[in-house]
N, C-alpha and C. Protein backbone atom coordinates (compact mmCIF):
# COMPACT_ATOMS: atom_id res chain seq x y z
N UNK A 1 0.85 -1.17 0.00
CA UNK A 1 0.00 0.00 0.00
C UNK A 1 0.90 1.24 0.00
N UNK A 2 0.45 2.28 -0.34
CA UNK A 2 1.43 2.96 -0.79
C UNK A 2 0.75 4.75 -0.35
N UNK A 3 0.64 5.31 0.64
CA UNK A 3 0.31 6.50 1.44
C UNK A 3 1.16 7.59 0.78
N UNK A 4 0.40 8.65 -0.10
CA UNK A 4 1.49 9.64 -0.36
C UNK A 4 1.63 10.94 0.84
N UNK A 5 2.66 11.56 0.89
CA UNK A 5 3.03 12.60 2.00
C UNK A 5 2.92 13.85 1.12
N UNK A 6 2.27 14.63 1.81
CA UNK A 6 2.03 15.81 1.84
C UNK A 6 2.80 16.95 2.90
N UNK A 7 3.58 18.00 2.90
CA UNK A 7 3.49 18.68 3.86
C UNK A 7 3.40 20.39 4.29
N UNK A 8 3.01 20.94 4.74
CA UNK A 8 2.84 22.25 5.31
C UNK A 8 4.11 22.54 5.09
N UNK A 9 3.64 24.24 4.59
CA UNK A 9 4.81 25.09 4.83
C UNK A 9 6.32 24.97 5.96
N UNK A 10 5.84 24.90 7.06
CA UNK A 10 6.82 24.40 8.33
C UNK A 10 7.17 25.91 8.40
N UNK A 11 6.15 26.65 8.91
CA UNK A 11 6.47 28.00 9.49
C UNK A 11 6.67 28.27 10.37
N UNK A 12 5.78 26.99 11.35
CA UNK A 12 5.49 27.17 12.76
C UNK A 12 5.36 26.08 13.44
N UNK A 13 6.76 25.20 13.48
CA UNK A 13 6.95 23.73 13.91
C UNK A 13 6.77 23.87 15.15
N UNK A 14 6.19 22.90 15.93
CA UNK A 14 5.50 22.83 17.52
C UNK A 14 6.30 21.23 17.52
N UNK A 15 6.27 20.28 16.84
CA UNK A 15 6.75 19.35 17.09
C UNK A 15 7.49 18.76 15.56
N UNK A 16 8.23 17.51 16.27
CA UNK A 16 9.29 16.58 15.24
C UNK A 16 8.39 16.28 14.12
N UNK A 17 8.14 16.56 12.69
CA UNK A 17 7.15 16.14 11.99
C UNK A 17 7.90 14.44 11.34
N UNK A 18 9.31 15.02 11.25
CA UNK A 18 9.82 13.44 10.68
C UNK A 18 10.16 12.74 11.92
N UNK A 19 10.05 12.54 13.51
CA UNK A 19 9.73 11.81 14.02
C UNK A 19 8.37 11.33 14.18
N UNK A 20 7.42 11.66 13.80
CA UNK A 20 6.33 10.68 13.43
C UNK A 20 6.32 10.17 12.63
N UNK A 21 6.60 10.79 11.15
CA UNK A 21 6.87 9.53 10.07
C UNK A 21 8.09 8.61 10.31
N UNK A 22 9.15 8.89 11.08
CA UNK A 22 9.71 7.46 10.75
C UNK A 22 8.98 6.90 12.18
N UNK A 23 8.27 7.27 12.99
CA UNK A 23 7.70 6.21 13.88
C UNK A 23 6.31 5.08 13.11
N UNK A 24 5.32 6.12 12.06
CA UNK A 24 4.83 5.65 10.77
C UNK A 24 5.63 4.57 10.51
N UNK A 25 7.27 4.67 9.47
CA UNK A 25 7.63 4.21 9.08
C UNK A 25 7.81 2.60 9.46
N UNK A 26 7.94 2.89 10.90
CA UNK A 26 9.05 1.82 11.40
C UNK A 26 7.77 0.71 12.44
N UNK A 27 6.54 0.88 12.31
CA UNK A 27 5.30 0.51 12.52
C UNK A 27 5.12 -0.08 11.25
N UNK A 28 4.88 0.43 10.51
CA UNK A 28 4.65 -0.27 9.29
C UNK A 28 5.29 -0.03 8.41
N UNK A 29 5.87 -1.10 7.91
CA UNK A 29 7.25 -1.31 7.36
C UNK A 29 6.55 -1.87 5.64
N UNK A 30 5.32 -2.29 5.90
CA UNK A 30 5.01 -2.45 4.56
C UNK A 30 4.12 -1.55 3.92
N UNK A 31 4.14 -0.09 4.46
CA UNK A 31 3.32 0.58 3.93
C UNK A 31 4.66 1.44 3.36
N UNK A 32 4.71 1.79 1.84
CA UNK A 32 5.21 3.27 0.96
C UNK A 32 5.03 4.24 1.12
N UNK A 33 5.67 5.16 1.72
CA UNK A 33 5.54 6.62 2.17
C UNK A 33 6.06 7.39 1.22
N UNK A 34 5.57 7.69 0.36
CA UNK A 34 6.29 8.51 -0.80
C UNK A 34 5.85 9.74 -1.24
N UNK A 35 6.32 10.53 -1.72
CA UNK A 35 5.94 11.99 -1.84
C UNK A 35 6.18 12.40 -3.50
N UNK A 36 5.10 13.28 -4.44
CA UNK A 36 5.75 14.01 -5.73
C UNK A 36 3.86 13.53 -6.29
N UNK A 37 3.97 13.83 -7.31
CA UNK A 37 2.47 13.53 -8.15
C UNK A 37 2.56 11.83 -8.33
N UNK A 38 3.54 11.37 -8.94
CA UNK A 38 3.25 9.69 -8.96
C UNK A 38 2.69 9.20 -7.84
N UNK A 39 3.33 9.73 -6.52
CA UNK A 39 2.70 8.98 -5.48
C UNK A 39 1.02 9.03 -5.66
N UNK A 40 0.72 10.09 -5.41
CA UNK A 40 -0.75 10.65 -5.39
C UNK A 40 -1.69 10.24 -6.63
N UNK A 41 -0.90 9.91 -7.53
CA UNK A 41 -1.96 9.23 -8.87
C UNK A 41 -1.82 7.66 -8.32
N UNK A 42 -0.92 6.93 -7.46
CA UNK A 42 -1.66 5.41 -6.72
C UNK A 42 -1.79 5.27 -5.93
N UNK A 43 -1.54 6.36 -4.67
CA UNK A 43 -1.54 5.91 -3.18
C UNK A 43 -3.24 6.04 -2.49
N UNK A 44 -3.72 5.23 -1.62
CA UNK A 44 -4.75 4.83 -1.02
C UNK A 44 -4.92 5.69 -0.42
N UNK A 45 -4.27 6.61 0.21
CA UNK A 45 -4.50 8.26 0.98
C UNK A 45 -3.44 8.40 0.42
N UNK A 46 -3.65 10.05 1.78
CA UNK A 46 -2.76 10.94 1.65
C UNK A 46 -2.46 11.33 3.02
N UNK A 47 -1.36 11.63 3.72
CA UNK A 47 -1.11 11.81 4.93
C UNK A 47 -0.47 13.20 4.97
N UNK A 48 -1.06 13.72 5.13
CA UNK A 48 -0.94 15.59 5.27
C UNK A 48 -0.10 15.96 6.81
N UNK A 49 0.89 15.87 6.66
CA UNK A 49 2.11 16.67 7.80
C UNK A 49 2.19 18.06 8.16
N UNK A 50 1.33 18.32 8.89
CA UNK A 50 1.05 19.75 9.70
C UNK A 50 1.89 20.04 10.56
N UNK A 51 3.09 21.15 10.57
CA UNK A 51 3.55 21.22 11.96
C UNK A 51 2.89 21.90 13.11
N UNK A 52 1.75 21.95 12.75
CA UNK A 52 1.13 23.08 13.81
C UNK A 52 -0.78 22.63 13.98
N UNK A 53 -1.26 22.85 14.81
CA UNK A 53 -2.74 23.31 14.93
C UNK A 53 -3.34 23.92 13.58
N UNK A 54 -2.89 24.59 13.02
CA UNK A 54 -3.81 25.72 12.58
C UNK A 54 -3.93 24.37 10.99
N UNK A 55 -3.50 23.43 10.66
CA UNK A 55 -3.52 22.34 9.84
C UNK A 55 -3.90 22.75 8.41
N UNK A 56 -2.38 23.53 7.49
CA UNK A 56 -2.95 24.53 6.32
C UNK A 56 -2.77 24.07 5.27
N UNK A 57 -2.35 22.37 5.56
CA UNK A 57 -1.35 21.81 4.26
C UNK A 57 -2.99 21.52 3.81
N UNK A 58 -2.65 21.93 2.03
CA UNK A 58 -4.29 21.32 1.38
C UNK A 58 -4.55 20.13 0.90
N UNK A 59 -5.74 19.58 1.10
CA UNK A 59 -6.10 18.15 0.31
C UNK A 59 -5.91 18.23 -0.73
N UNK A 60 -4.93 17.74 -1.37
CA UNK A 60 -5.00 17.04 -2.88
C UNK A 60 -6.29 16.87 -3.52
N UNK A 61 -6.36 17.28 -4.89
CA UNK A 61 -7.54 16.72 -5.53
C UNK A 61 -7.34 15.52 -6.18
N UNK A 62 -8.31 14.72 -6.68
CA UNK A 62 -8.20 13.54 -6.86
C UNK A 62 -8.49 12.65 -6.11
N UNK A 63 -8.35 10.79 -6.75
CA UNK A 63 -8.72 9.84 -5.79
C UNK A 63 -8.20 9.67 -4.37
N UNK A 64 -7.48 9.86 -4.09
CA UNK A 64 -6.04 9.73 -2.85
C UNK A 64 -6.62 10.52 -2.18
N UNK A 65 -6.71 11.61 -2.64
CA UNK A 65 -7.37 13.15 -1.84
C UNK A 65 -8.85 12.97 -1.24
N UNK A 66 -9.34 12.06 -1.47
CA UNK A 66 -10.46 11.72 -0.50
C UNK A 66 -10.42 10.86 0.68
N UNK A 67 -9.35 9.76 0.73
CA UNK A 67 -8.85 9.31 1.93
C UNK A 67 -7.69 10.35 2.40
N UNK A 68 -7.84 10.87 3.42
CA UNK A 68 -6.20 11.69 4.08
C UNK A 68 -6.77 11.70 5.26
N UNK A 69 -5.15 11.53 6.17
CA UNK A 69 -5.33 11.96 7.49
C UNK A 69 -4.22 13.41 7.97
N UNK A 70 -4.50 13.99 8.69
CA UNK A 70 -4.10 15.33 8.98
C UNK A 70 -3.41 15.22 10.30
N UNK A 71 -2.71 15.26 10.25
CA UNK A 71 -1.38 14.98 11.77
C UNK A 71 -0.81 16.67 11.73
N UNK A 72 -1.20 16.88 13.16
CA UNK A 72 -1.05 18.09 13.40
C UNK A 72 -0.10 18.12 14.62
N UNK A 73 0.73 17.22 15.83
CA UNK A 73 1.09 16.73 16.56
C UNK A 73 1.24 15.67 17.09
N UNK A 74 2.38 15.30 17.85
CA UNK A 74 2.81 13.99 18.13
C UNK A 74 1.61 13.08 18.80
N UNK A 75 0.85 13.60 19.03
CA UNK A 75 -0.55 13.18 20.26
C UNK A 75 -1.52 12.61 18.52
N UNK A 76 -1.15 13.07 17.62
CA UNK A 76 -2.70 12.14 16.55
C UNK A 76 -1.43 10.85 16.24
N UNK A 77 -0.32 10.32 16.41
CA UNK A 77 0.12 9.10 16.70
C UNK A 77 -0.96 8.05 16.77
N UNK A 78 -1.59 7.48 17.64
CA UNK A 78 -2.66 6.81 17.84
C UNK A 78 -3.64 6.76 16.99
N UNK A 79 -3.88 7.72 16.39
CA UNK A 79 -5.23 7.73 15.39
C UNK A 79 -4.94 7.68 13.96
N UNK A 80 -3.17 8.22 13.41
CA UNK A 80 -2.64 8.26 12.67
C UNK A 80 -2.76 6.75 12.32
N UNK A 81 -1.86 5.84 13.47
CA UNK A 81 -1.60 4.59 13.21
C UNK A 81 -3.22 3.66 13.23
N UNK A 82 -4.51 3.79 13.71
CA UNK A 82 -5.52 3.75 13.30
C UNK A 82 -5.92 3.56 11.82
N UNK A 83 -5.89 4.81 11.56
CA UNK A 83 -6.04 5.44 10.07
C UNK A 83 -5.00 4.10 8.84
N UNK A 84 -4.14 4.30 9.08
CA UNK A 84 -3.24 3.26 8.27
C UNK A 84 -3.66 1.48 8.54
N UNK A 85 -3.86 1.29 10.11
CA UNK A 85 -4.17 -0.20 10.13
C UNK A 85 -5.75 -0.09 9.08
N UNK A 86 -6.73 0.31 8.95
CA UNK A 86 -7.72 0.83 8.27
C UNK A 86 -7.66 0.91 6.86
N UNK A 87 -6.80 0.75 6.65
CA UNK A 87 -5.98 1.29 4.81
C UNK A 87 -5.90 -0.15 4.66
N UNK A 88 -4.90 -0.94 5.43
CA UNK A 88 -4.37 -2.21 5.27
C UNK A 88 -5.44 -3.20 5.58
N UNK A 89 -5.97 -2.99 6.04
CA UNK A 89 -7.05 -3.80 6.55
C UNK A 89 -8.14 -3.97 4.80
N UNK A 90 -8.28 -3.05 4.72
CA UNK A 90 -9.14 -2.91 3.55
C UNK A 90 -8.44 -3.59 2.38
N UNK A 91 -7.40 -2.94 2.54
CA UNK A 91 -6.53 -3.78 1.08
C UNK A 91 -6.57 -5.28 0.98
N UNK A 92 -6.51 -5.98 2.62
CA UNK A 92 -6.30 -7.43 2.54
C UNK A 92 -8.02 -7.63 2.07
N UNK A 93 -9.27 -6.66 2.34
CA UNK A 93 -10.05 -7.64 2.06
C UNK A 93 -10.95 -7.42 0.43
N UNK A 94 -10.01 -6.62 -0.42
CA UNK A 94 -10.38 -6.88 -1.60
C UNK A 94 -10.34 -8.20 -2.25
């Protein structure tokens, strides 16, 4: 499965944004974290990297762009990794 990355300006970092993705990463080791337009023309979401509250990075248009999750701090961890078991889950039951 293959999650493309998105991310915010980074004007106003409050927390590690690439310590959640490689905690992402290293959780699930079989999910593709990849970033650029290829990703986003096959990936199953889109995982939008906010360094802040105010969450300004935009949804992609397109298919991808209707699944995304929005990580705005180290605390959506839990719901982040949610969101992805949810992705995978679905994939096994096509």
């Amino acid at each position: 499965m293959t999650i493309a990355l998105k991310y915010c300006g980074g004007c106003n970092p409050r927390y590690d944004r690439a310590a959640l993705l490689s905690c992402a990463k290293s959780n699930f080791p079989q999910v593709d974290f990849a970033t650029g337009d290829a990703a986003l023309a096959e990936a199953a979401g889109v995982l939008l990297l906010c360094g802040c509250p105010s969450r300004c990075a935009a949804v992609p248009a397109g298919p991808a762009g209707s699944n995304y999750f929005v990580a705005a701090a180290q605390a959506d961890w839990p719901a982040l990794a949610a969101w992805i078991q949810t992705g995978l889950d679905a994939q096994k039951n096509r």
